[in-house]
Structures are given as structure tokens and as C-alpha cells.
C-alpha atoms as a PDB file:
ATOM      1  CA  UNK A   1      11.878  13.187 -13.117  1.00  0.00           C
ATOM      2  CA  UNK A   2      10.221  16.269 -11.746  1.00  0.00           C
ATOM      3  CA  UNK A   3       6.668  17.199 -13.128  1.00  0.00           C
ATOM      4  CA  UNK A   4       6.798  20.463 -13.653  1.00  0.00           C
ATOM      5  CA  UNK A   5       3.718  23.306 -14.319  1.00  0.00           C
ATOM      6  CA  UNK A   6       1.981  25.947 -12.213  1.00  0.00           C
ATOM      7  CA  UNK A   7       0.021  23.199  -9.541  1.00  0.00           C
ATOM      8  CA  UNK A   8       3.402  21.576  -8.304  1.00  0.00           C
ATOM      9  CA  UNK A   9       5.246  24.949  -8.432  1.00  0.00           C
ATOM     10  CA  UNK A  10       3.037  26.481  -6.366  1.00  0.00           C
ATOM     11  CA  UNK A  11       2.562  23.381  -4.042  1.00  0.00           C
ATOM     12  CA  UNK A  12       6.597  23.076  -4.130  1.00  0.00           C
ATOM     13  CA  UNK A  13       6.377  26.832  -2.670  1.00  0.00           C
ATOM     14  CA  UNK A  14       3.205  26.872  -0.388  1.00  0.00           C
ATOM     15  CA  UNK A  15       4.214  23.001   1.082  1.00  0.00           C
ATOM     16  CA  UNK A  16       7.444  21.591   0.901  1.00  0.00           C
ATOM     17  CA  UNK A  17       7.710  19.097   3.237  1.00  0.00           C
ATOM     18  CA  UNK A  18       3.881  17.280   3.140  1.00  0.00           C
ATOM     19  CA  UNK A  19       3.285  15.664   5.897  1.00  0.00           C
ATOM     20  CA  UNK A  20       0.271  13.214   5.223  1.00  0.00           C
ATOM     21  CA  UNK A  21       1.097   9.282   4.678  1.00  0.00           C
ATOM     22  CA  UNK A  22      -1.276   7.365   2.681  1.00  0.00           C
ATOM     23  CA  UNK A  23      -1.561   3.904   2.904  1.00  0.00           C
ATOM     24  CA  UNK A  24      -3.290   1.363   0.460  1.00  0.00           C
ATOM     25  CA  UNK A  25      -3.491  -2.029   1.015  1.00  0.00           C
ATOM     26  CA  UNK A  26      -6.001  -4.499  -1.152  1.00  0.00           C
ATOM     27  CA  UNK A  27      -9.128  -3.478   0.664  1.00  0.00           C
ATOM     28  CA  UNK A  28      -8.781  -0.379   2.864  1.00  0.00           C
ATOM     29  CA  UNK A  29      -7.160   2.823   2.403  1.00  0.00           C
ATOM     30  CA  UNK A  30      -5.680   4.653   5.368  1.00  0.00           C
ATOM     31  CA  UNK A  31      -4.840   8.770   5.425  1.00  0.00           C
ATOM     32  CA  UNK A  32      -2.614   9.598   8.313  1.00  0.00           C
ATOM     33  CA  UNK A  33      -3.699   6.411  10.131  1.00  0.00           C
ATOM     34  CA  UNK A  34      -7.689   7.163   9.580  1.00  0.00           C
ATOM     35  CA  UNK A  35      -9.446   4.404   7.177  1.00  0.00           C
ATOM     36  CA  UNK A  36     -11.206   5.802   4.762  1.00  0.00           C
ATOM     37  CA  UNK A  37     -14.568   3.864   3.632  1.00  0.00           C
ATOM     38  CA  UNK A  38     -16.288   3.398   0.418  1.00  0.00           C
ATOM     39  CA  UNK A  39     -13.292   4.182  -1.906  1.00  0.00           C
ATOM     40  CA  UNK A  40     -13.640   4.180  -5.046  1.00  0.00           C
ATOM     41  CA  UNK A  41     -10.715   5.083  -6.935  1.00  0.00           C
ATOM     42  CA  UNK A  42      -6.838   5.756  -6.232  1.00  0.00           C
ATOM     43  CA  UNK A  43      -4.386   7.459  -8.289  1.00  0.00           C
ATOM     44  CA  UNK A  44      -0.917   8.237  -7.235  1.00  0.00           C
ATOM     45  CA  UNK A  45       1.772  10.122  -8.892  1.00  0.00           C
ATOM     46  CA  UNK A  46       5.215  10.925  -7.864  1.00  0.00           C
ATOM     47  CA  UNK A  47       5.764  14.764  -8.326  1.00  0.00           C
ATOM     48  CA  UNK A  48       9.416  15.317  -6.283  1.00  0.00           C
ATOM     49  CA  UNK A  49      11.985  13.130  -4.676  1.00  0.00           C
ATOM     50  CA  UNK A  50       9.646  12.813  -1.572  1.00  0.00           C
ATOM     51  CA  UNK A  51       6.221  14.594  -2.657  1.00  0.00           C
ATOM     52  CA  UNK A  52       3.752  12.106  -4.466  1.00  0.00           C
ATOM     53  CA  UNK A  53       0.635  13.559  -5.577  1.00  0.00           C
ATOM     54  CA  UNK A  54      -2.462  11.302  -4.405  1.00  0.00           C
ATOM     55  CA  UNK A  55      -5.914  11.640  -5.324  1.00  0.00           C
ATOM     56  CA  UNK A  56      -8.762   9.772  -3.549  1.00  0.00           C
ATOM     57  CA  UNK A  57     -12.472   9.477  -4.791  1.00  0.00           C
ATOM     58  CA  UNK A  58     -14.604   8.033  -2.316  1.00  0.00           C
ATOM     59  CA  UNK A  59     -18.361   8.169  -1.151  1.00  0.00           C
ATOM     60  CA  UNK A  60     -18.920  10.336   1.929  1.00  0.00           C
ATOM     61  CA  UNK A  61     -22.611  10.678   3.889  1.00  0.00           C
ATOM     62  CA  UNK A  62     -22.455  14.554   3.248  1.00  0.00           C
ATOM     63  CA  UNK A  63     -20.177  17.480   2.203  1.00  0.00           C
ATOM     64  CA  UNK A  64     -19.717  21.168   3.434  1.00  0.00           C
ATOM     65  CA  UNK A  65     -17.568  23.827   2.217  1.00  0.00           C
ATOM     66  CA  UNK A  66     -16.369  26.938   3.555  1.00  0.00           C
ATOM     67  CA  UNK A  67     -15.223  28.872   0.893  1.00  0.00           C
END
């Protein structure tokens, strides 16, 4: 079943064919190939018949945005 409300709409409309592959396996997680370190937490939900939404909560050494 679709999820549906105004973040996966607009995510339907803005990127429609994702094209990152996450991979978690009992001690490592892997985005894309990359291993991410110090993970904390993974949650994964299946939002279309080939979009799953995946959130990631890690540690990182330091964080900059540009908005």
C-alpha cells in the first residue's frame, strides 16, 4: 500500500526514480557502496512499489550546512 501525505507526494513529484541503494548487514551500513561508521539507528519504510523511505542516525566528526 502506498503512504500517502504531502512528504511522499512531493518526493513522488521532485524524484521518481531514487537512485541511492542502501545496504545493511549486522554490523556495517553501506549508502551507494560508502560504509557509513558509528550508526546508530536504522529505520526503513516502503513508500511506493520501488521507493523505500530510509532514515539513518549516525555520529559524524562535524556538520556544515548551506542553507
Amino acid at each position: 500500500m502506498e503512504k500517502k501525505d504531502g512528504f511522499h507526494e512531493l518526493t513522488k513529484k521532485m524524484f521518481p526514480n531514487p537512485t541511492q541503494e542502501v545496504l545493511e548487514t549486522p554490523k556495517k551500513v553501506y549508502i551507494d557502496g560508502h560504509q557509513i561508521d558509528f550508526v546508530g539507528e536504522v529505520k526503513s519504510e516502503k513508500i511506493g512499489k520501488e521507493v523505500v523511505q530510509v532514515t539513518v542516525t549516525f555520529l559524524a566528526k562535524s556538520f556544515k550546512s548551506e542553507s
